[in-house]
N, C-alpha and C. Protein backbone atom coordinates (compact mmCIF):
# COMPACT_ATOMS: atom_id res chain seq x y z
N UNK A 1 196.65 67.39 111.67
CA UNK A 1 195.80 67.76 110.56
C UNK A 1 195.86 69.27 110.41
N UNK A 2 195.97 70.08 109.11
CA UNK A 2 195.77 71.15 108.64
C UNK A 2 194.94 71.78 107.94
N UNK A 3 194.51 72.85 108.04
CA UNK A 3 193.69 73.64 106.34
C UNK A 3 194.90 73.66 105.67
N UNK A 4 194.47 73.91 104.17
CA UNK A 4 195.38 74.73 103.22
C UNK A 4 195.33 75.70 103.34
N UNK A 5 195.66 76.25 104.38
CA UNK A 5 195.68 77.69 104.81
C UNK A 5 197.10 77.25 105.10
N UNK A 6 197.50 75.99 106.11
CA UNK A 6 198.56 76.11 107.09
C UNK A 6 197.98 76.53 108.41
N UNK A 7 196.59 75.74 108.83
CA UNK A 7 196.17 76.31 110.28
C UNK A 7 196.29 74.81 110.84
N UNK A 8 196.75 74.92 111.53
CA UNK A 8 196.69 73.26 112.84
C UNK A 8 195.43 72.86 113.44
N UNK A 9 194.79 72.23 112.71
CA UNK A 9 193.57 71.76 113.41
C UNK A 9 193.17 70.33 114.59
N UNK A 10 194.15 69.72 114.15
CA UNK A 10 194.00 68.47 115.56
C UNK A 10 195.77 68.38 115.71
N UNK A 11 195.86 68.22 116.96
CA UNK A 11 197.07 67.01 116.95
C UNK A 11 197.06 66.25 118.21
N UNK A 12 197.29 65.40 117.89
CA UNK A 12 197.30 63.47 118.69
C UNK A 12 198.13 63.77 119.72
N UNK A 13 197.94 62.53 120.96
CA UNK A 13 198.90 62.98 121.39
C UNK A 13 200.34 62.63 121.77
N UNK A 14 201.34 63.06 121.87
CA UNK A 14 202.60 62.86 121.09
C UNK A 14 203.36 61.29 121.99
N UNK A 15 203.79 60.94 120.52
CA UNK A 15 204.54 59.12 120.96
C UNK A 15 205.85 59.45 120.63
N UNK A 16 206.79 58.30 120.85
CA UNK A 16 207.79 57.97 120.50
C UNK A 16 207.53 57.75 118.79
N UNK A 17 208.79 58.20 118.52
CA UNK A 17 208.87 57.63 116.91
C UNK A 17 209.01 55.97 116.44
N UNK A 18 208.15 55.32 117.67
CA UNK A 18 208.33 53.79 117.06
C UNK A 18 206.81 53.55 116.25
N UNK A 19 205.43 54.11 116.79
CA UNK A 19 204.63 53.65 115.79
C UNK A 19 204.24 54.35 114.92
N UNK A 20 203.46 54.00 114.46
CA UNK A 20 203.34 54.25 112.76
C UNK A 20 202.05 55.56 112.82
N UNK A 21 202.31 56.30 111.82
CA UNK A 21 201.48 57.14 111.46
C UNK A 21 199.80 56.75 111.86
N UNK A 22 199.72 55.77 110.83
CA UNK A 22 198.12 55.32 110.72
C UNK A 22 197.50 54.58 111.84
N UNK A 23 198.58 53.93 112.70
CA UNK A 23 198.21 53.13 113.59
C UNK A 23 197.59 54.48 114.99
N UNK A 24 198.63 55.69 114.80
CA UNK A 24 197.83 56.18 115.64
C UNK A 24 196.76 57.05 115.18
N UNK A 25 196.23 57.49 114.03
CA UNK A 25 195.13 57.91 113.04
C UNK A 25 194.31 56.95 113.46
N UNK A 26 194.59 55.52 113.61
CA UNK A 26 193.34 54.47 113.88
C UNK A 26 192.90 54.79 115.73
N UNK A 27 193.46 54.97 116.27
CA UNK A 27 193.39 55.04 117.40
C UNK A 27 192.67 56.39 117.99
N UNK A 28 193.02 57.51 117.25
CA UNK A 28 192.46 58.98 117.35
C UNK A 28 191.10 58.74 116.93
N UNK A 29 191.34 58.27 115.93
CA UNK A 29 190.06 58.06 114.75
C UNK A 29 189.06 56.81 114.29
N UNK A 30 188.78 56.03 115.70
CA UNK A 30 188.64 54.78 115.28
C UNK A 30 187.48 54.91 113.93
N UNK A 31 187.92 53.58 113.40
CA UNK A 31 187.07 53.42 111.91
C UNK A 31 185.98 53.54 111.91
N UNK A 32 185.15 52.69 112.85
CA UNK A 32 183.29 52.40 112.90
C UNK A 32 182.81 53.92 112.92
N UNK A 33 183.61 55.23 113.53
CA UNK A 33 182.32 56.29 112.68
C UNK A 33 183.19 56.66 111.71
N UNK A 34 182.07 57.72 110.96
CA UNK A 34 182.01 58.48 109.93
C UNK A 34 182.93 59.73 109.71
N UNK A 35 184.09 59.19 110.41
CA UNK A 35 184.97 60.89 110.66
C UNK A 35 185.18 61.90 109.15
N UNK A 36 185.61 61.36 108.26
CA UNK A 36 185.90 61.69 107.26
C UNK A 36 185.27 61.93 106.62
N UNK A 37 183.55 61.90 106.34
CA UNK A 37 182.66 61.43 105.36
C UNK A 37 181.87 63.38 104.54
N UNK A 38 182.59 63.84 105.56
CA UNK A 38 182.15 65.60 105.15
C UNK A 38 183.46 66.51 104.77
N UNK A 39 184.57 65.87 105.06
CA UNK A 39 185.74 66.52 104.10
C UNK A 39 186.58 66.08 103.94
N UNK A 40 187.48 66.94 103.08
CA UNK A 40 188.58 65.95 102.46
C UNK A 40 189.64 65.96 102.86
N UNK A 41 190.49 64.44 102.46
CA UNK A 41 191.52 63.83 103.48
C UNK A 41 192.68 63.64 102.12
N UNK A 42 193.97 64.95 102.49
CA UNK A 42 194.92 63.61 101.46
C UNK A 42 195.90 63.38 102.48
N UNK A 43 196.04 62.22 102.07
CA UNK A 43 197.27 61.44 102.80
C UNK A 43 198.60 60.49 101.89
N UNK A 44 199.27 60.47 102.39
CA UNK A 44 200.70 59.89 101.86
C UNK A 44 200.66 58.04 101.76
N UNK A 45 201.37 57.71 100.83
CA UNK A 45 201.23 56.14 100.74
C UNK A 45 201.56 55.53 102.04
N UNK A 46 201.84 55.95 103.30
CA UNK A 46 202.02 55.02 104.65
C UNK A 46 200.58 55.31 104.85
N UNK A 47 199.94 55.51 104.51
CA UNK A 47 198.23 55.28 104.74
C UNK A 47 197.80 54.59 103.89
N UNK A 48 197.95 53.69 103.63
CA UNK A 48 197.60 52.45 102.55
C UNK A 48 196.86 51.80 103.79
N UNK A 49 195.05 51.38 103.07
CA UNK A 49 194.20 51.10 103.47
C UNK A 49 193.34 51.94 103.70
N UNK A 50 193.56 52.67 103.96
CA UNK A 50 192.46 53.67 104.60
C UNK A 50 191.61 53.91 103.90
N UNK A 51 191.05 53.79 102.50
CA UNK A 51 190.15 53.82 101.48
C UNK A 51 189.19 52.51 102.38
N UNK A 52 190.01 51.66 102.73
CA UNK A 52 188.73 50.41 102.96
C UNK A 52 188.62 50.20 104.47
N UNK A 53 189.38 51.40 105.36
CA UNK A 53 188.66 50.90 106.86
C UNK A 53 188.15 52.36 107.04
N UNK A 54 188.12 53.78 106.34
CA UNK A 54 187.04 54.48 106.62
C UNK A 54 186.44 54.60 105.40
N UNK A 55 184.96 55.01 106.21
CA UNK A 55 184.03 55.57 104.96
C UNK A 55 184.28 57.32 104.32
N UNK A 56 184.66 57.48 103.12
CA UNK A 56 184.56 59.33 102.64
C UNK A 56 184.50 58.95 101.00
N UNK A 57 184.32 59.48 100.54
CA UNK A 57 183.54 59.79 98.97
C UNK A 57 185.28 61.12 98.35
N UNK A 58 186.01 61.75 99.34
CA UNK A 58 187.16 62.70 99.61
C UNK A 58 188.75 62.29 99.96
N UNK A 59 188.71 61.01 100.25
CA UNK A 59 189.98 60.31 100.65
C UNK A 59 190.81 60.16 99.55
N UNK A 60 191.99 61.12 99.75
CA UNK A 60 192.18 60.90 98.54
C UNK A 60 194.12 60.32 98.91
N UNK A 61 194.30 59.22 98.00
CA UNK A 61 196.11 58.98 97.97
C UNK A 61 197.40 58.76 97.28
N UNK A 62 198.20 58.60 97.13
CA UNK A 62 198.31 58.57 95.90
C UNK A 62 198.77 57.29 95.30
N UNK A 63 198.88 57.13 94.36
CA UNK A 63 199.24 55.73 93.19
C UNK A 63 200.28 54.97 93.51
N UNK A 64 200.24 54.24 93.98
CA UNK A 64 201.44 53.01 93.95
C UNK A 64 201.90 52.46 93.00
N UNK A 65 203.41 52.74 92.77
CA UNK A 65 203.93 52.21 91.52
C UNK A 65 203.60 50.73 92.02
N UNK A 66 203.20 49.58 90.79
CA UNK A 66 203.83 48.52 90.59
C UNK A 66 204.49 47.85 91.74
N UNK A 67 204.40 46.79 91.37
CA UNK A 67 205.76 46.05 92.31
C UNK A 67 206.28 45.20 90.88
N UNK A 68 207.64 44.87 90.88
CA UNK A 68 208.13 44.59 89.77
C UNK A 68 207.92 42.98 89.81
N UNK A 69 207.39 42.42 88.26
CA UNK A 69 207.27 40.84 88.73
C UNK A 69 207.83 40.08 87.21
N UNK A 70 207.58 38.88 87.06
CA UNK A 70 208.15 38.53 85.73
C UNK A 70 207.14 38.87 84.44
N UNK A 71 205.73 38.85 84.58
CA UNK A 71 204.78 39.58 84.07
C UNK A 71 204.92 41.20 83.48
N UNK A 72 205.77 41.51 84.53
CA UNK A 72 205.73 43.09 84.64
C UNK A 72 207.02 43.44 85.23
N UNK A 73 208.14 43.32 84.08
CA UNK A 73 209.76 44.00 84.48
C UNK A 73 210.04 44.94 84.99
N UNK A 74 209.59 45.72 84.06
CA UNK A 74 209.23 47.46 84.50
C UNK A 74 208.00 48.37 84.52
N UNK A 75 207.54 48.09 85.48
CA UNK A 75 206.81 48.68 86.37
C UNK A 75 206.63 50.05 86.13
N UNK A 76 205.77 50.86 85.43
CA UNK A 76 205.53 52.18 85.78
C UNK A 76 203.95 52.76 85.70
N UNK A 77 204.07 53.52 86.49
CA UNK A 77 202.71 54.24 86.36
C UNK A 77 202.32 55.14 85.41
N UNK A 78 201.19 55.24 84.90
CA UNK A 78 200.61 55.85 83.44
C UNK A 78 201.09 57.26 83.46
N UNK A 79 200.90 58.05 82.99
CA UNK A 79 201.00 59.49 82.64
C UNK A 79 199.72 60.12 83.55
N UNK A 80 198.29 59.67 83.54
CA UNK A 80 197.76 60.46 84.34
C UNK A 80 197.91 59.95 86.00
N UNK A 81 198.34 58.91 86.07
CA UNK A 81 198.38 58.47 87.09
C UNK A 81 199.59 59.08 87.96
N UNK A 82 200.82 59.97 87.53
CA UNK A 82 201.64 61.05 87.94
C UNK A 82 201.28 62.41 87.74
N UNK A 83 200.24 62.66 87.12
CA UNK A 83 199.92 63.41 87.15
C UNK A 83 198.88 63.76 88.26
N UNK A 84 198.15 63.20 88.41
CA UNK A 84 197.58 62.90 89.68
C UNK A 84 198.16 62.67 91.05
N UNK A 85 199.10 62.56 91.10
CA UNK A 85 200.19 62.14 91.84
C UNK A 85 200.77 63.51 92.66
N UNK A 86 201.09 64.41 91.30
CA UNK A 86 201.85 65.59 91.45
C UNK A 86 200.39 66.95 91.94
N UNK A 87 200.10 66.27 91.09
CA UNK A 87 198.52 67.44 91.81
C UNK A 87 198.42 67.09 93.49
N UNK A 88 198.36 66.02 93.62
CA UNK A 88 197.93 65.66 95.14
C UNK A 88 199.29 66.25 96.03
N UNK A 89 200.29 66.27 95.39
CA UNK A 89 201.90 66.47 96.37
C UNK A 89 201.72 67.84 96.82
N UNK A 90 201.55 68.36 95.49
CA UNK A 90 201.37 69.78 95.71
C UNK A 90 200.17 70.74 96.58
N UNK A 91 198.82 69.73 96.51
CA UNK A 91 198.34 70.42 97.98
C UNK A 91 198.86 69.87 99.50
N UNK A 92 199.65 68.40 99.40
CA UNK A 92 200.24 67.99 100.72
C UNK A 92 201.26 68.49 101.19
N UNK A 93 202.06 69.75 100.31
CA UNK A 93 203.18 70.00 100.70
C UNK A 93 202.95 71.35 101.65
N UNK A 94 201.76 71.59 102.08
CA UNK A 94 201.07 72.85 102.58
C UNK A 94 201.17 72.22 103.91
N UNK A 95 200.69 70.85 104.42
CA UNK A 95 200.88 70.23 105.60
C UNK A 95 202.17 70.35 106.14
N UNK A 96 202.96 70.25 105.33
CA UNK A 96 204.78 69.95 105.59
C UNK A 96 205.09 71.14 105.79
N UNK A 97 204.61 72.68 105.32
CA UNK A 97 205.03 73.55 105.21
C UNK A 97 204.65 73.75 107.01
N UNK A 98 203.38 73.41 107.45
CA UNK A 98 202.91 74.08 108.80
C UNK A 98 203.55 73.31 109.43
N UNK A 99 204.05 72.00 109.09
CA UNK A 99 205.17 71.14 110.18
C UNK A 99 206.47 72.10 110.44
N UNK A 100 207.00 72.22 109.37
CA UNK A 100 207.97 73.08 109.81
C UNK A 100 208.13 74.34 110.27
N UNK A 101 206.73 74.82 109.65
CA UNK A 101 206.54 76.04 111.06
C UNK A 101 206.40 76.23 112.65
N UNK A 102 206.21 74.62 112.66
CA UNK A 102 206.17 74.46 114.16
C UNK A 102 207.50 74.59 114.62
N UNK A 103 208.44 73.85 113.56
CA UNK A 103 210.16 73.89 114.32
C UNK A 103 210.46 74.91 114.58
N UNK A 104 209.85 75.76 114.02
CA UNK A 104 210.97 77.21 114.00
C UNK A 104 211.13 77.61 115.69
N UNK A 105 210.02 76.58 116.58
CA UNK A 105 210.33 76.77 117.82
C UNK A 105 211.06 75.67 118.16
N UNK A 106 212.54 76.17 118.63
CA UNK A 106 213.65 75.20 119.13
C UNK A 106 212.98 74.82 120.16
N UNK A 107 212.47 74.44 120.67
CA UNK A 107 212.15 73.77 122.07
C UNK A 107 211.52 72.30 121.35
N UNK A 108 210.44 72.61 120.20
CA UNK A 108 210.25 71.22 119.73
C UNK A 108 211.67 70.68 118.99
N UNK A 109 212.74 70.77 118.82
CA UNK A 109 213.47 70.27 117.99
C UNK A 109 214.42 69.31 118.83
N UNK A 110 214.64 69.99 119.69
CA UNK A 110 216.23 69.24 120.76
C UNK A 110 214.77 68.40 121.78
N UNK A 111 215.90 67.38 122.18
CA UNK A 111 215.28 66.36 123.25
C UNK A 111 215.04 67.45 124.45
N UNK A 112 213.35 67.17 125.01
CA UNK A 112 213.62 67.53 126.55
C UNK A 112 214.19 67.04 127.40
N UNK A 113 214.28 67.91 128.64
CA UNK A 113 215.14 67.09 129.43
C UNK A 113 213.95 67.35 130.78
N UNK A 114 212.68 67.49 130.24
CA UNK A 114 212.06 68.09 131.56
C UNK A 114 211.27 66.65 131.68
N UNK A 115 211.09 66.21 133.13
CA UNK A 115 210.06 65.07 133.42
C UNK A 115 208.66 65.02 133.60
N UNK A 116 208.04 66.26 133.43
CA UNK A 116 206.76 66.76 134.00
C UNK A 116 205.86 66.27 133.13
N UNK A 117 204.66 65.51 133.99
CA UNK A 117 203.90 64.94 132.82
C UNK A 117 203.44 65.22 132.11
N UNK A 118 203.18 64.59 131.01
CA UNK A 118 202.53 65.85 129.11
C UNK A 118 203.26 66.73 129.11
N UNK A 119 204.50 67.71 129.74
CA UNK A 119 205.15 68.47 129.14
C UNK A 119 204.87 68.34 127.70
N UNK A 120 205.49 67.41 127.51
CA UNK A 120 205.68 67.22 125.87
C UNK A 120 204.18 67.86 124.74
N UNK A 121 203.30 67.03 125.38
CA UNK A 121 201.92 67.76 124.76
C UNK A 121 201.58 69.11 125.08
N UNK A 122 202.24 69.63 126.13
CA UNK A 122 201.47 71.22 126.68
C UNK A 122 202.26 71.87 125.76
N UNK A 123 203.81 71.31 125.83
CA UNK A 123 204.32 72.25 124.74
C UNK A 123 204.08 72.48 123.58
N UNK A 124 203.86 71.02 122.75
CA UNK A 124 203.19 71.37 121.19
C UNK A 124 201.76 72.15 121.01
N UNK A 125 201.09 71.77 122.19
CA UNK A 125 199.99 72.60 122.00
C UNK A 125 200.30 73.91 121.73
N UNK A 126 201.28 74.77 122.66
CA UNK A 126 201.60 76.07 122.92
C UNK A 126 202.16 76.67 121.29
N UNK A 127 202.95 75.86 121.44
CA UNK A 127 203.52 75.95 119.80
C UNK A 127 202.55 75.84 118.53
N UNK A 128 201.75 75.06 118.43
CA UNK A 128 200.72 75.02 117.52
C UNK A 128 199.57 76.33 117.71
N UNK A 129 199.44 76.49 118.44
CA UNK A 129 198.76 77.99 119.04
C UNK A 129 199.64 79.14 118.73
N UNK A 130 200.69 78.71 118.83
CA UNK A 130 201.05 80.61 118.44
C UNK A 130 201.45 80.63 116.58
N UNK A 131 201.76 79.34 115.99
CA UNK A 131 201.69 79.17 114.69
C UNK A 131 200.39 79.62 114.32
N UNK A 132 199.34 79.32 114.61
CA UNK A 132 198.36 79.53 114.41
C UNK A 132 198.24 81.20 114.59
N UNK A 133 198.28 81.39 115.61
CA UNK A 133 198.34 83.07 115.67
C UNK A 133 199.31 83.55 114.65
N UNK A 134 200.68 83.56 114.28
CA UNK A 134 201.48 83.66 113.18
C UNK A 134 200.63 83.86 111.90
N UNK A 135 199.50 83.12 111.81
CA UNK A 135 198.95 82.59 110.29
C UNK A 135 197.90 83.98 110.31
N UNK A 136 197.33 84.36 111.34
CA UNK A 136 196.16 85.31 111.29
C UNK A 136 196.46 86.15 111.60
């Protein structure tokens, strides 16, 4: 998680690239409290659901085209409904921007080869900490 600043405010702690985004958002974040309910959340369509297993009044995602059916050949979404779309990209692309500020440290990029336990987390921490210092 980020400000639109580009400041790193949480991060989970680190899996293999087999599960899914939200599954570990559910797990950080289980649903029954109120995590979300005092600010705002945008998130990308692999968070589909999340309007109905947390509570926020701020959740915001974006529009799912259609699925194409015999009713409905071609499938498209309205004019404000991309527009809305593009508004939301454009404050999420501030997240992506502090992702890749993290790469700029090669150590997160190439496989470790070190066995030490949480390495992996001590390092992103370290890295997310000096991004952070970078920003201020």
């Amino acid at each position: 998680m980020t400000t639109l600043k580009k400041m790193i405010i949480f991060l989970g702690q680190t899996q293999g690239g087999r599960p899914h985004d939200y599954t570990l958002l559910k797990e950080a974040f289980p649903p029954e409290s109120p995590w979300f309910e005092l600010i705002t959340l945008l998130v990308d369509l692999g968070f589909q659901g999340i309007k109905t297993d947390y509570s926020g009044d701020e959740i915001h995602i974006p529009y799912k085209k259609p699925r194409k059916s015999q009713k409905n050949p071609e499938p498209q979404l309205s004019d404000e409904q991309i527009q809305a779309n593009r508004a939301l990209s454009r404050l999420r692309i501030l997240v992506e921007n502090a992702l890749a500020g993290l790469k700029r440290f090669n150590i997160l990029v190439y496989p470790f080869r070190n066995r030490s336990e949480n390495f992996d987390d001590d390092v992103i921490f370290v890295c997310a900490g000096l991004w952070n210092f970078y920003l201020s």
